[in-house]
C-alpha atoms as a PDB file:
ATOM      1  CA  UNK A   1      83.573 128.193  98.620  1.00  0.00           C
ATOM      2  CA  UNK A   2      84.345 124.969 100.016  1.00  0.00           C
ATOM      3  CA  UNK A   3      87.622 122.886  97.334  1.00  0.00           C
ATOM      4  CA  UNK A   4      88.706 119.584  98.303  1.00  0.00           C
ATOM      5  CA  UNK A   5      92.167 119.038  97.082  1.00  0.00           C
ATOM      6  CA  UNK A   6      93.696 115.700  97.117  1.00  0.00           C
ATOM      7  CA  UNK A   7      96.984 114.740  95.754  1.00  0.00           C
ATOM      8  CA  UNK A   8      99.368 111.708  94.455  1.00  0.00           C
ATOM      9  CA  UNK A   9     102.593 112.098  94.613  1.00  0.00           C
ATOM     10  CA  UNK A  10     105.473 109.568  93.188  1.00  0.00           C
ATOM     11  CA  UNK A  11     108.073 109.114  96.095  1.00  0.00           C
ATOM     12  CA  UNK A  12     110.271 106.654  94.711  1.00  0.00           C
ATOM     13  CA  UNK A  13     113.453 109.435  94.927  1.00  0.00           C
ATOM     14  CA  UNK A  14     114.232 112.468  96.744  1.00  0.00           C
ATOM     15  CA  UNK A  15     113.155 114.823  94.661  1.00  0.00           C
ATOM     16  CA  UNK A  16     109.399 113.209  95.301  1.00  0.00           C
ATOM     17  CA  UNK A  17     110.061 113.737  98.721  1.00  0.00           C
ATOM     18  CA  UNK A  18     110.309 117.011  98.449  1.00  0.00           C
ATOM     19  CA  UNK A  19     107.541 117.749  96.241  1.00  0.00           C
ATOM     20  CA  UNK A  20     105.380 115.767  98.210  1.00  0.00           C
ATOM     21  CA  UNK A  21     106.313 118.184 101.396  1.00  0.00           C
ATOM     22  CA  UNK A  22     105.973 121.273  99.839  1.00  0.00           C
ATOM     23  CA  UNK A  23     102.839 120.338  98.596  1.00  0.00           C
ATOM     24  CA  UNK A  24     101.269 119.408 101.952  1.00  0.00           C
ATOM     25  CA  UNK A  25     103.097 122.338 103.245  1.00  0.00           C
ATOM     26  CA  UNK A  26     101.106 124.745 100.691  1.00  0.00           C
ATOM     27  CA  UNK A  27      97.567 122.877 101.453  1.00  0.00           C
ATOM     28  CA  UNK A  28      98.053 123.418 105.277  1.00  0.00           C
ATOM     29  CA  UNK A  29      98.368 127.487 104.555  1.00  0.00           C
ATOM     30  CA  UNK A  30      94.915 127.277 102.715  1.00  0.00           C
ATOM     31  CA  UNK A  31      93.073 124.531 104.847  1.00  0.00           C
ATOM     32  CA  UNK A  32      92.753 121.712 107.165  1.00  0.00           C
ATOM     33  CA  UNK A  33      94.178 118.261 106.567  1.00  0.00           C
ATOM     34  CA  UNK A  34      90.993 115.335 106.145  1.00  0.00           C
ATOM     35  CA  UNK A  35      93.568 112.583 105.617  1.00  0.00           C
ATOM     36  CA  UNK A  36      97.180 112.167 104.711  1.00  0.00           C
ATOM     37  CA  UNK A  37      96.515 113.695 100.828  1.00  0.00           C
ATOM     38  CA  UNK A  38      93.400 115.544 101.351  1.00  0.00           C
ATOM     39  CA  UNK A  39      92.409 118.756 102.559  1.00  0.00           C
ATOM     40  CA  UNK A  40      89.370 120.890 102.861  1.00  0.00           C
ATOM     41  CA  UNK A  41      89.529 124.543 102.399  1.00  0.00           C
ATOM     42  CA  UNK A  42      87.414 127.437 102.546  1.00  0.00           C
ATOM     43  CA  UNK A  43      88.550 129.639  99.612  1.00  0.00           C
ATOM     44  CA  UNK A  44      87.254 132.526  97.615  1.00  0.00           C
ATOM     45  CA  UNK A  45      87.908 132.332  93.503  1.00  0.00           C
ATOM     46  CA  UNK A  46      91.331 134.396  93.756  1.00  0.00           C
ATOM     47  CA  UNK A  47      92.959 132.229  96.398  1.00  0.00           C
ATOM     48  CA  UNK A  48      91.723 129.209  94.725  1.00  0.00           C
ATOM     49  CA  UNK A  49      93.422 130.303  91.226  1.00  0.00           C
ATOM     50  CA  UNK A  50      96.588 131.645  93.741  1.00  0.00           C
ATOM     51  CA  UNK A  51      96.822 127.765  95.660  1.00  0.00           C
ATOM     52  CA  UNK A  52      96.007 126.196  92.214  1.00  0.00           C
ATOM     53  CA  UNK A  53      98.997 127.879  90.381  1.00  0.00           C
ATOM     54  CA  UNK A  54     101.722 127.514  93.352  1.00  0.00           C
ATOM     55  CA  UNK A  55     100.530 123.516  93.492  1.00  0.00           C
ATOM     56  CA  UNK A  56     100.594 123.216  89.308  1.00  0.00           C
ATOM     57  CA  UNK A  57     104.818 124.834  89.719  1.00  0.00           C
ATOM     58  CA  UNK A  58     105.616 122.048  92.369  1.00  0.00           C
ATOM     59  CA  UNK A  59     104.065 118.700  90.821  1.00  0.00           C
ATOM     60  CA  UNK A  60     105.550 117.051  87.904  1.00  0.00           C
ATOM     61  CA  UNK A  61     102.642 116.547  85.406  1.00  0.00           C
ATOM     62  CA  UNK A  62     104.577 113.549  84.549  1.00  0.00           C
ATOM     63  CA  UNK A  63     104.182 111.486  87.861  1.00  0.00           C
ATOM     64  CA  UNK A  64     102.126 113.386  90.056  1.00  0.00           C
ATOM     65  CA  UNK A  65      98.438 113.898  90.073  1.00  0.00           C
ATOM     66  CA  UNK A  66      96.359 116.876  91.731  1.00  0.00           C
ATOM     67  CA  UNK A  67      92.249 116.817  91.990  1.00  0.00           C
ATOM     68  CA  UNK A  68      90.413 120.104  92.994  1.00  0.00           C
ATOM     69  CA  UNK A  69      86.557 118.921  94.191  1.00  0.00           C
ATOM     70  CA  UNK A  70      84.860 122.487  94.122  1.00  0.00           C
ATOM     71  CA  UNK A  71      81.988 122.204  96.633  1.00  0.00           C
ATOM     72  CA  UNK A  72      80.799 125.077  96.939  1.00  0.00           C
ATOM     73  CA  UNK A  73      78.757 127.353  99.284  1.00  0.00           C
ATOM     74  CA  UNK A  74      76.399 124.638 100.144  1.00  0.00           C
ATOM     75  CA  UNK A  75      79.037 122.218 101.389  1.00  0.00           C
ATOM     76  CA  UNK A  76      77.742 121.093 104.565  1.00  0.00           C
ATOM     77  CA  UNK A  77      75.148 119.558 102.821  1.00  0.00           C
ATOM     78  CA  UNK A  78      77.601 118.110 100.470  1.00  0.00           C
ATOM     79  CA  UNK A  79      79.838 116.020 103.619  1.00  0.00           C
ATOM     80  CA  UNK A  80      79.196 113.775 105.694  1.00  0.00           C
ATOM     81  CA  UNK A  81      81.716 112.338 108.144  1.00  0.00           C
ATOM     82  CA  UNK A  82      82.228 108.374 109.576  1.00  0.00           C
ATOM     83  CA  UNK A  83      84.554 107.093 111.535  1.00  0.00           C
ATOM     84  CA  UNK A  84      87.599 107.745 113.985  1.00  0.00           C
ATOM     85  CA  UNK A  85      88.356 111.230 113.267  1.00  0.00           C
ATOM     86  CA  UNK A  86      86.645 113.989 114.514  1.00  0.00           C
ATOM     87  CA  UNK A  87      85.283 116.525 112.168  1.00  0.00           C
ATOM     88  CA  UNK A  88      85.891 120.045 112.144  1.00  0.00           C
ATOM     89  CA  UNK A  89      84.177 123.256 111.929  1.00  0.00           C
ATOM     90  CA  UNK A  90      85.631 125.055 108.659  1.00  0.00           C
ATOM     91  CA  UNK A  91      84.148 128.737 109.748  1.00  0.00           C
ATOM     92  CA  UNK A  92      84.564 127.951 113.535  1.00  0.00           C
ATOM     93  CA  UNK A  93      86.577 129.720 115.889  1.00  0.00           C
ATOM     94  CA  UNK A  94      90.178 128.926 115.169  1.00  0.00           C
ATOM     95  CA  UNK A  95      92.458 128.613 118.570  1.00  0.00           C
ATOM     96  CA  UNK A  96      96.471 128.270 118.513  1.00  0.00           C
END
């Protein structure tokens, strides 16, 4: 199923910093960065629950904020795309 996660992160000190990195750092193992706090990611229920958890131990509930969008199966009917960047193809060929 298709999540967008987006995130808010409070980086008035160091240790917001950091959050904020290892945040992005755990979205880019699970999907592809849409803009500077959002990602797209093709996920089944367990790595969902797994990405949801490791993201819930870094925040602080008391400054941060974390959104999970679940799209679904359906999604490319639930996207569309305007502007400078290009889209991607979430279950296209990945090269590195």
């Amino acid at each position: 199923m298709m999540v967008l996660i987006t995130y808010d992160v409070n980086t008035q000190d160091a240790s917001g910093r950091a959050r904020l990195r290892k945040i992005s750092k755990q979205c880019v193992n699970y999907g592809q960065r849409v803009q500077n706090s959002v990602f797209e990611c093709l996920l089944d229920p367990a790595q969902c629950k797994r990405l949801q958890h490791e993201l819930l131990r870094i925040m602080d509930c008391n400054q941060d904020s974390l959104r999970f969008y679940y799209l679904g199966n359906q999604y490319r009917t639930k996207i569309e795309h305007f502007g400078a960047k290009t889209s991607y193809e979430p279950e296209g060929t990945l090269l590195i």
